[in-house]
N, C-alpha and C. Protein backbone atom coordinates (compact mmCIF):
# COMPACT_ATOMS: atom_id res chain seq x y z
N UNK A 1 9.80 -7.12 -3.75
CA UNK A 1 9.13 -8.30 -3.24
C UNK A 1 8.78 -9.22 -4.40
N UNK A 2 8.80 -10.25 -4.16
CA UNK A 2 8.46 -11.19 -5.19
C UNK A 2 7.48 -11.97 -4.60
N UNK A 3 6.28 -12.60 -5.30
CA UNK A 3 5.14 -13.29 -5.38
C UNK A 3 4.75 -14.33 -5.62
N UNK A 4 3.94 -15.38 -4.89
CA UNK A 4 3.80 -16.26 -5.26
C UNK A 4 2.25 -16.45 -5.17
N UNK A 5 1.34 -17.00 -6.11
CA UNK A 5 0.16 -16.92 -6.25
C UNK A 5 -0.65 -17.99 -6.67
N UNK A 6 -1.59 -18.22 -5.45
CA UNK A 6 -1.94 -19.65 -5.08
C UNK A 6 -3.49 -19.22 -5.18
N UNK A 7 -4.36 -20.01 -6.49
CA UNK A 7 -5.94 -19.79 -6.65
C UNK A 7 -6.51 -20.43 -5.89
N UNK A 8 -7.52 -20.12 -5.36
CA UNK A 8 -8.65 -20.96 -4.46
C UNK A 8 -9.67 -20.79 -4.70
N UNK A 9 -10.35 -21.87 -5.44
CA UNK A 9 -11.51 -21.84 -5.66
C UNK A 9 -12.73 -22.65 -4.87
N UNK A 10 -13.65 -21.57 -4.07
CA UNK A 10 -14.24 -22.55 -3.04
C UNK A 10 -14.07 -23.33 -2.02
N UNK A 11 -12.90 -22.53 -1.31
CA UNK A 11 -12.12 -22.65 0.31
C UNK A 11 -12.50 -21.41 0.74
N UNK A 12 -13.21 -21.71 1.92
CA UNK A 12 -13.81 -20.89 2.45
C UNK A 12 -13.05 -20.60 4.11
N UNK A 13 -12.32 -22.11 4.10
CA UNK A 13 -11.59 -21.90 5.40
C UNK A 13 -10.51 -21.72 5.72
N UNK A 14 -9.66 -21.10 4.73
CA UNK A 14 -8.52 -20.77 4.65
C UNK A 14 -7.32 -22.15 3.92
N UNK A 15 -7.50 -23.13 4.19
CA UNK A 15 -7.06 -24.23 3.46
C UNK A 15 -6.05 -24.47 2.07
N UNK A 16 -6.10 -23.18 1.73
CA UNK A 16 -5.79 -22.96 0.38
C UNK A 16 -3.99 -22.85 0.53
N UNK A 17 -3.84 -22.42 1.58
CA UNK A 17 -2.60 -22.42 1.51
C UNK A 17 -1.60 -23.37 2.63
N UNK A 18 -0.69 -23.88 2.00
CA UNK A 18 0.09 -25.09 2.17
C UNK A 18 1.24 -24.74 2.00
N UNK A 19 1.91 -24.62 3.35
CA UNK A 19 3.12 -24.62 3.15
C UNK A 19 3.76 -24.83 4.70
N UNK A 20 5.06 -25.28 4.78
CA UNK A 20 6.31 -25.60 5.83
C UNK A 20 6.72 -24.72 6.59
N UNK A 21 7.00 -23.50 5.58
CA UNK A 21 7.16 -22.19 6.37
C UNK A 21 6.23 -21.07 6.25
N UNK A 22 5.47 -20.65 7.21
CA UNK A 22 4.52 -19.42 7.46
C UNK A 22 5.13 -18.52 7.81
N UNK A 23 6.20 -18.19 7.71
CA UNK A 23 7.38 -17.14 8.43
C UNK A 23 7.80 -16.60 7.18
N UNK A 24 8.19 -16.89 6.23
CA UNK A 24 8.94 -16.43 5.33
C UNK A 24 8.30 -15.39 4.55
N UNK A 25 6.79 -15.43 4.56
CA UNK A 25 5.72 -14.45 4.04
C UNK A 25 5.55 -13.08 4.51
N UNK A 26 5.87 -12.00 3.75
CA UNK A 26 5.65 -10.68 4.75
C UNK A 26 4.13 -9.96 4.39
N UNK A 27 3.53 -10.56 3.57
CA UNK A 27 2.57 -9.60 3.06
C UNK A 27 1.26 -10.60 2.08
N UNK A 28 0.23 -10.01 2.28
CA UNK A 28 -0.91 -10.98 1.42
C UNK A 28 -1.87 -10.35 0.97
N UNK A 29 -2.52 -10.16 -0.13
CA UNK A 29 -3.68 -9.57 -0.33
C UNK A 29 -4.39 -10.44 -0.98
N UNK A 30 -5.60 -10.53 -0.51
CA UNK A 30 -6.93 -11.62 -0.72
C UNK A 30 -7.63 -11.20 -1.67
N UNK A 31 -8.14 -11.76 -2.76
CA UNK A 31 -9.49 -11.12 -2.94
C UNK A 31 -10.68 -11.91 -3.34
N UNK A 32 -11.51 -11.75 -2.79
CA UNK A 32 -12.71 -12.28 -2.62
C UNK A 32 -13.80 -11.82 -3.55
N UNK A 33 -14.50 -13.28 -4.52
CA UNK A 33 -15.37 -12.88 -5.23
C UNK A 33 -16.70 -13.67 -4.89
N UNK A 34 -17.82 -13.40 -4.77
CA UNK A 34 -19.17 -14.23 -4.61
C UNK A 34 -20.17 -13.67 -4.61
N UNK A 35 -21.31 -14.35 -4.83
CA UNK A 35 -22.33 -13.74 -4.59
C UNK A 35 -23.28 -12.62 -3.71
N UNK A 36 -23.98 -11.79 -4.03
CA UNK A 36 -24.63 -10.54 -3.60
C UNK A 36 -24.85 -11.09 -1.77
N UNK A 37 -25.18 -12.49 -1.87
CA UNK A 37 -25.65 -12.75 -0.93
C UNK A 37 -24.69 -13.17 0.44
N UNK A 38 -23.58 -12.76 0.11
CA UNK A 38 -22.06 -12.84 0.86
C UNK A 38 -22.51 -12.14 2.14
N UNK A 39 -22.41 -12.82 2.99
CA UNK A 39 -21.93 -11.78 4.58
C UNK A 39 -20.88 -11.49 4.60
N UNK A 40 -20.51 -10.20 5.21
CA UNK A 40 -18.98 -9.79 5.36
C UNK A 40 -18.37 -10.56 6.50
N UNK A 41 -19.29 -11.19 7.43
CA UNK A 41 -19.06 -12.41 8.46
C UNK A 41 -18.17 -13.30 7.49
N UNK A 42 -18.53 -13.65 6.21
CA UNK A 42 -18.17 -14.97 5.32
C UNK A 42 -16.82 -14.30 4.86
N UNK A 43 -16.50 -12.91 4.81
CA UNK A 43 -15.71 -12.59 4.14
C UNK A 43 -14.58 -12.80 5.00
N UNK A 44 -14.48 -12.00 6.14
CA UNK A 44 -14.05 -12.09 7.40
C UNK A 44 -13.15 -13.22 7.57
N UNK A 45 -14.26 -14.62 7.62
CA UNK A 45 -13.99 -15.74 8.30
C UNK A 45 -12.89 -16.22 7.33
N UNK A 46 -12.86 -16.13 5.69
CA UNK A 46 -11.83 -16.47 4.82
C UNK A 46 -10.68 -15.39 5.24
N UNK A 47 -10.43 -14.37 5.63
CA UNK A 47 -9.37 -13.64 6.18
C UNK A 47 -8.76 -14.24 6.92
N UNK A 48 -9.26 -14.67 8.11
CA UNK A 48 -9.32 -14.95 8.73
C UNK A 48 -8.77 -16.46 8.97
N UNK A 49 -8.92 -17.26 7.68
CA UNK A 49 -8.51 -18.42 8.06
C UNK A 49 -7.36 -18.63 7.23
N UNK A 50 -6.92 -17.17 6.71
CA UNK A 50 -5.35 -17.11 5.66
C UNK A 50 -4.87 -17.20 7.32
N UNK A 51 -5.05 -15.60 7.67
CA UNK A 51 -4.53 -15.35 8.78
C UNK A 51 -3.62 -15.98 9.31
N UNK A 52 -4.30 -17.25 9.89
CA UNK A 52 -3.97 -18.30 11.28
C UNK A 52 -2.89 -19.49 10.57
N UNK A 53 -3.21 -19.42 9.11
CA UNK A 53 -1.67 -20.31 8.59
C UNK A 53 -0.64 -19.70 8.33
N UNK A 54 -0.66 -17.92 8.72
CA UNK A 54 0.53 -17.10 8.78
C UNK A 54 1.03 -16.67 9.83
N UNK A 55 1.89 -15.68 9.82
CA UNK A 55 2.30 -15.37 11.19
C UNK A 55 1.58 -14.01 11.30
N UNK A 56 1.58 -13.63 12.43
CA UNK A 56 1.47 -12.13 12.93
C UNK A 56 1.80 -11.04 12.16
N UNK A 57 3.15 -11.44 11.88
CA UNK A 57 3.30 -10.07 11.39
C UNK A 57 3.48 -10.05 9.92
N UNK A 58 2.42 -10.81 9.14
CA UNK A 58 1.99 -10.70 7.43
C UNK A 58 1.40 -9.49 7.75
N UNK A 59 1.24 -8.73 6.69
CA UNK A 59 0.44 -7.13 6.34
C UNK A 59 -0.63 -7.97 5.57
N UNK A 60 -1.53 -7.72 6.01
CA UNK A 60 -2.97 -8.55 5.23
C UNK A 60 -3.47 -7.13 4.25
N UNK A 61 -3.84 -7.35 2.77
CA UNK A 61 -4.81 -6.52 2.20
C UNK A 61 -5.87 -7.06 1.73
N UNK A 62 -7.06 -7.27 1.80
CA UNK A 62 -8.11 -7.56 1.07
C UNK A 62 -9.62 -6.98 0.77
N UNK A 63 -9.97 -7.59 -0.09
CA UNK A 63 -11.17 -6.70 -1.08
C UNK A 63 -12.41 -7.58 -1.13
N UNK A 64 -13.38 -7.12 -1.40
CA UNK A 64 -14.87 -8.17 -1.79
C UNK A 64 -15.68 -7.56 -3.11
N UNK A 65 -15.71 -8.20 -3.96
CA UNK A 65 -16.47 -8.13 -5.27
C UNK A 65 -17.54 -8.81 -5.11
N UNK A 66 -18.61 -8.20 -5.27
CA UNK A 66 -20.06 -9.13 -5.60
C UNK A 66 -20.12 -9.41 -7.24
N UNK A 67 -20.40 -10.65 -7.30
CA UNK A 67 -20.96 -11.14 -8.81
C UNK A 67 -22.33 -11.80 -8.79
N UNK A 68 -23.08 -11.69 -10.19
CA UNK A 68 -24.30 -12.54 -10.24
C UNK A 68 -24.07 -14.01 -10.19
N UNK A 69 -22.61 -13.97 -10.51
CA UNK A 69 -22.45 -15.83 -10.06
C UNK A 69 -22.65 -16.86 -8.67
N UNK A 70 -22.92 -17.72 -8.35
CA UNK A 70 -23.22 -18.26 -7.25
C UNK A 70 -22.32 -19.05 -6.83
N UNK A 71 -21.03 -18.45 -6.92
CA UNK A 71 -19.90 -19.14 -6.83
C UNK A 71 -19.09 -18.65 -6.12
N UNK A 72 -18.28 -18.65 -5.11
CA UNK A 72 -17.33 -18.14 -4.32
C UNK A 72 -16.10 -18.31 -4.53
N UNK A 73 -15.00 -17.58 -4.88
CA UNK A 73 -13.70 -17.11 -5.14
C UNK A 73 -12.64 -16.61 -4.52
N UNK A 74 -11.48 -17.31 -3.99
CA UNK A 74 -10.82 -16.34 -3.12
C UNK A 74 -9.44 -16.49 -3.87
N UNK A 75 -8.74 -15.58 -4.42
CA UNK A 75 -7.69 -15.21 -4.93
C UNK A 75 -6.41 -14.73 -3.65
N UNK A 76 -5.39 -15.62 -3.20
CA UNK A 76 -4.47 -15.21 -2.33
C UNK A 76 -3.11 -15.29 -3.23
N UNK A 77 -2.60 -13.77 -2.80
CA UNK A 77 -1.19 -13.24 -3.18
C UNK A 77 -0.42 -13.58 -1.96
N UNK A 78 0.81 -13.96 -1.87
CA UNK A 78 1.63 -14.27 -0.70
C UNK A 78 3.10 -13.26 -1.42
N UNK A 79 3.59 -12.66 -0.49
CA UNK A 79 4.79 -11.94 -0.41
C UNK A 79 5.71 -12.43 0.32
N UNK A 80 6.77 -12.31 -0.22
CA UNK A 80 8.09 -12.73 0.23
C UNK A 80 9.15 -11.45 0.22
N UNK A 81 9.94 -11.11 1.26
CA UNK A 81 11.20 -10.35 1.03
C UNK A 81 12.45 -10.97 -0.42
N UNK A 82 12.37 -9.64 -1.08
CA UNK A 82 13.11 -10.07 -2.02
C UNK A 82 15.10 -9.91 -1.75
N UNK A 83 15.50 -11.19 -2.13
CA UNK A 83 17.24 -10.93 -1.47
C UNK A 83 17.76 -10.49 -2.43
């Protein structure tokens, strides 16, 4: 598989990713960095809003790191079938 890797800093609504084709992606792993004071509701809802600019059948993986920073972070990996 080969990768393409798109930073988001402070999209919380999935937004981060832009693209023509949502089909071509087989696989994604998120990862989420923010503050202690994170709901997993908040975490969720950024899953959640990769989700809906992909298709069904992406394999979603993702993680949540708490930091003392007051800053929110979402790191998305996108997978592609390699030819």
């Amino acid at each position: 598989m080969t990768a393409r890797h798109i930073d988001a800093t402070d999209k919380t609504d999935g937004s981060m990713i832009r693209t023509s084709r949502p089909t071509r992606f087989t696989g994604a792993i998120i990862a989420i960095e923010g503050p202690k004071s994170l709901q997993l509701s908040d975490a969720t809802a950024i899953v959640g809003g990769v989700q809906k600019r992909l298709t069904d059948k992406v394999e979603i993986i993702w993680g949540l790191n708490f930091t003392d920073e007051d800053v929110l972070r979402a790191t998305v990996l996108l997978a592609t079938p390699r030819k």
